[in-house]
Protein backbone atom coordinates (compact mmCIF):
# COMPACT_ATOMS: atom_id res chain seq x y z
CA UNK A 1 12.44 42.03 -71.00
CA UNK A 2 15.82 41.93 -73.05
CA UNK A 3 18.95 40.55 -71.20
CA UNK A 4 22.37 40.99 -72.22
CA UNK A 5 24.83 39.10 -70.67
CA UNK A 6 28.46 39.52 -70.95
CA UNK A 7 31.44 37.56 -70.33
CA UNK A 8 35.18 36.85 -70.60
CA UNK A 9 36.78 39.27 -68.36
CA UNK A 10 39.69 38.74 -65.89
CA UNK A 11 43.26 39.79 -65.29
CA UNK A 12 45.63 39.43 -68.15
CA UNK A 13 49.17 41.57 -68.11
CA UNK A 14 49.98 44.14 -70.49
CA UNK A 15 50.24 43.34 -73.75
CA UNK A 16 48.13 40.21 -73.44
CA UNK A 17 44.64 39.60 -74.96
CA UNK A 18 40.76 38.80 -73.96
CA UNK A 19 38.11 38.14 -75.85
CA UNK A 20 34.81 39.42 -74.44
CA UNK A 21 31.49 38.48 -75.10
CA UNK A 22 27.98 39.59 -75.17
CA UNK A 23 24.73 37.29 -75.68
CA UNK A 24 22.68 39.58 -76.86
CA UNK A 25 18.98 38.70 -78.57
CA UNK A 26 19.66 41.43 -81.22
CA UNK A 27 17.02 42.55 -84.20
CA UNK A 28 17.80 43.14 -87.45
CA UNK A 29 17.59 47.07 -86.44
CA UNK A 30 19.30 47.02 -83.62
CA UNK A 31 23.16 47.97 -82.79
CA UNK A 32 25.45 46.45 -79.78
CA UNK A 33 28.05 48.22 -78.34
CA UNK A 34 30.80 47.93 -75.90
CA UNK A 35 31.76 50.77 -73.26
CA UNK A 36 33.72 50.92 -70.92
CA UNK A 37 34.49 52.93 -67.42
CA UNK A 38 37.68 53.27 -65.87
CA UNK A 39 37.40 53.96 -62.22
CA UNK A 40 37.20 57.90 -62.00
CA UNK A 41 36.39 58.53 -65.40
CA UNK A 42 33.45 58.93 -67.62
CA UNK A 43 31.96 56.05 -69.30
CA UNK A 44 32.89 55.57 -73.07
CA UNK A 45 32.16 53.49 -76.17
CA UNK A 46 34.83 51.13 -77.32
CA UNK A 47 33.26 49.54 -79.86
CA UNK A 48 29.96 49.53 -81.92
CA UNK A 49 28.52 47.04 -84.66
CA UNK A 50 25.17 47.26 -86.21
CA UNK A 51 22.83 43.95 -86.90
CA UNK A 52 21.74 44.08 -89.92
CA UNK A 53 25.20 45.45 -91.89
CA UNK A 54 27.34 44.83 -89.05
CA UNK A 55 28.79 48.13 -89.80
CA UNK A 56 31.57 48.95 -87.26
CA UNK A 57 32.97 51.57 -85.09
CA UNK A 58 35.76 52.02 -83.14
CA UNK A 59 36.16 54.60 -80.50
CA UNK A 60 39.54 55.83 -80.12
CA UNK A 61 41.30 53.99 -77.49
CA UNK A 62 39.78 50.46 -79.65
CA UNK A 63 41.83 51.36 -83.08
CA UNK A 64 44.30 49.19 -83.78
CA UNK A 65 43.72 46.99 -81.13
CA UNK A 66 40.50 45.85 -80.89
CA UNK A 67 37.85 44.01 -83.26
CA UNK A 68 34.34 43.69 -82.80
CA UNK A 69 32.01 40.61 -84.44
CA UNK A 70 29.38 38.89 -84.58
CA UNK A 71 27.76 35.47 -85.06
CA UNK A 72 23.77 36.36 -85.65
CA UNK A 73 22.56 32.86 -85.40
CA UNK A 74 24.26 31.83 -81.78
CA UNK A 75 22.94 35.89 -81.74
CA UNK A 76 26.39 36.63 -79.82
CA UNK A 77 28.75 39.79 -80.18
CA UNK A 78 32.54 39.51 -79.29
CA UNK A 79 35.02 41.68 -78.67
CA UNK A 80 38.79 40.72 -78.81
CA UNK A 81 41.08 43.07 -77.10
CA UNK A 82 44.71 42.53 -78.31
CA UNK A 83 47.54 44.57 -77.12
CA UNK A 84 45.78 45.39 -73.83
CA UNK A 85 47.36 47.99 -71.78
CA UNK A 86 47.07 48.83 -68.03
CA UNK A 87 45.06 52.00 -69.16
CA UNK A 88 42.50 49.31 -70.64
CA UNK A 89 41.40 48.31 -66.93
CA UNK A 90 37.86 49.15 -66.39
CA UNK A 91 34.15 47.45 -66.43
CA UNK A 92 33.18 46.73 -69.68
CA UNK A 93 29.67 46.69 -70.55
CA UNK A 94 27.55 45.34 -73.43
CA UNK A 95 24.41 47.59 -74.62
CA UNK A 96 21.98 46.73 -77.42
CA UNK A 97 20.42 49.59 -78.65
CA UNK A 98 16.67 49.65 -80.36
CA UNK A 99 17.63 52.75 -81.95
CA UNK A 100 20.10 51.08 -84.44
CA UNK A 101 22.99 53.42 -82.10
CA UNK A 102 21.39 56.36 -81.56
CA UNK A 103 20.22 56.05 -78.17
CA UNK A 104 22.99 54.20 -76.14
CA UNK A 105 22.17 55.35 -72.77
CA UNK A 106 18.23 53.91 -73.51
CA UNK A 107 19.13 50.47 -74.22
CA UNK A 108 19.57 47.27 -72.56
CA UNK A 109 23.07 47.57 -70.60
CA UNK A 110 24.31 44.23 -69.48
CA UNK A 111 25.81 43.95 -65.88
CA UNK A 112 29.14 44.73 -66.77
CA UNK A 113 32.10 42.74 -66.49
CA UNK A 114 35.75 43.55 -65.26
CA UNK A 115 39.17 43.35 -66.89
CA UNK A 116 42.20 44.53 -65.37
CA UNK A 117 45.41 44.97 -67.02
CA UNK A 118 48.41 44.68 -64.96
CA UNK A 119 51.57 46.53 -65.97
């Protein structure tokens, strides 16, 4: 069984920053990634970064902003949110995918964890 465990979140006010992260026992064919859901609204990807290249990508709301790394031998993604706006608020949740990121909503999802942006 894989377990990915995330931390870091909390209440920060706008314009503030977090830095998020996932232990994750990544393979050298495996991606991470970082979604998010907003209460009401569909789940998306913030952030994606794959083992082996650590080839990145940034979903939309994450340009700019937010930067997404790794350190393979503590085997531990991060993501730091700069600039952080109310409209960031949400769960954030760390996946590790077998499919190198081609089969998000089949990997190992962590538990989630919560940052709130006040305005």
């Amino acid at each position: 069984q894989v377990q990915v465990v995330e931390s870091g979140g909390g209440l920060v006010q706008a314009g503030g920053s977090l830095r998020l992260t996932c232990a994750a026992p990544g393979r050298s064919n495996w991606a991470v990634g970082w979604f998010r859901q907003a209460p009401g609204k569909e789940r998306e990807v913030v952030a994606t970064i794959t083992w082996n290249r650590g080839t990145t990508y940034y979903g939309d709301p994450a340009k700019g902003r937010f930067t997404i790394s790794m350190d393979r031998a503590k085997k531990t993604v991060y993501l730091q949110m700069n600039s952080l706006k109310p409209e960031d608020t949400g769960v954030y949740y760390c996946v590790l995918d077998g499919a190198g990121g081609g089969n998000w909503p089949g990997g190992y999802w962590g538990q989630g964890t919560q940052v709130t942006v006040s305005s």
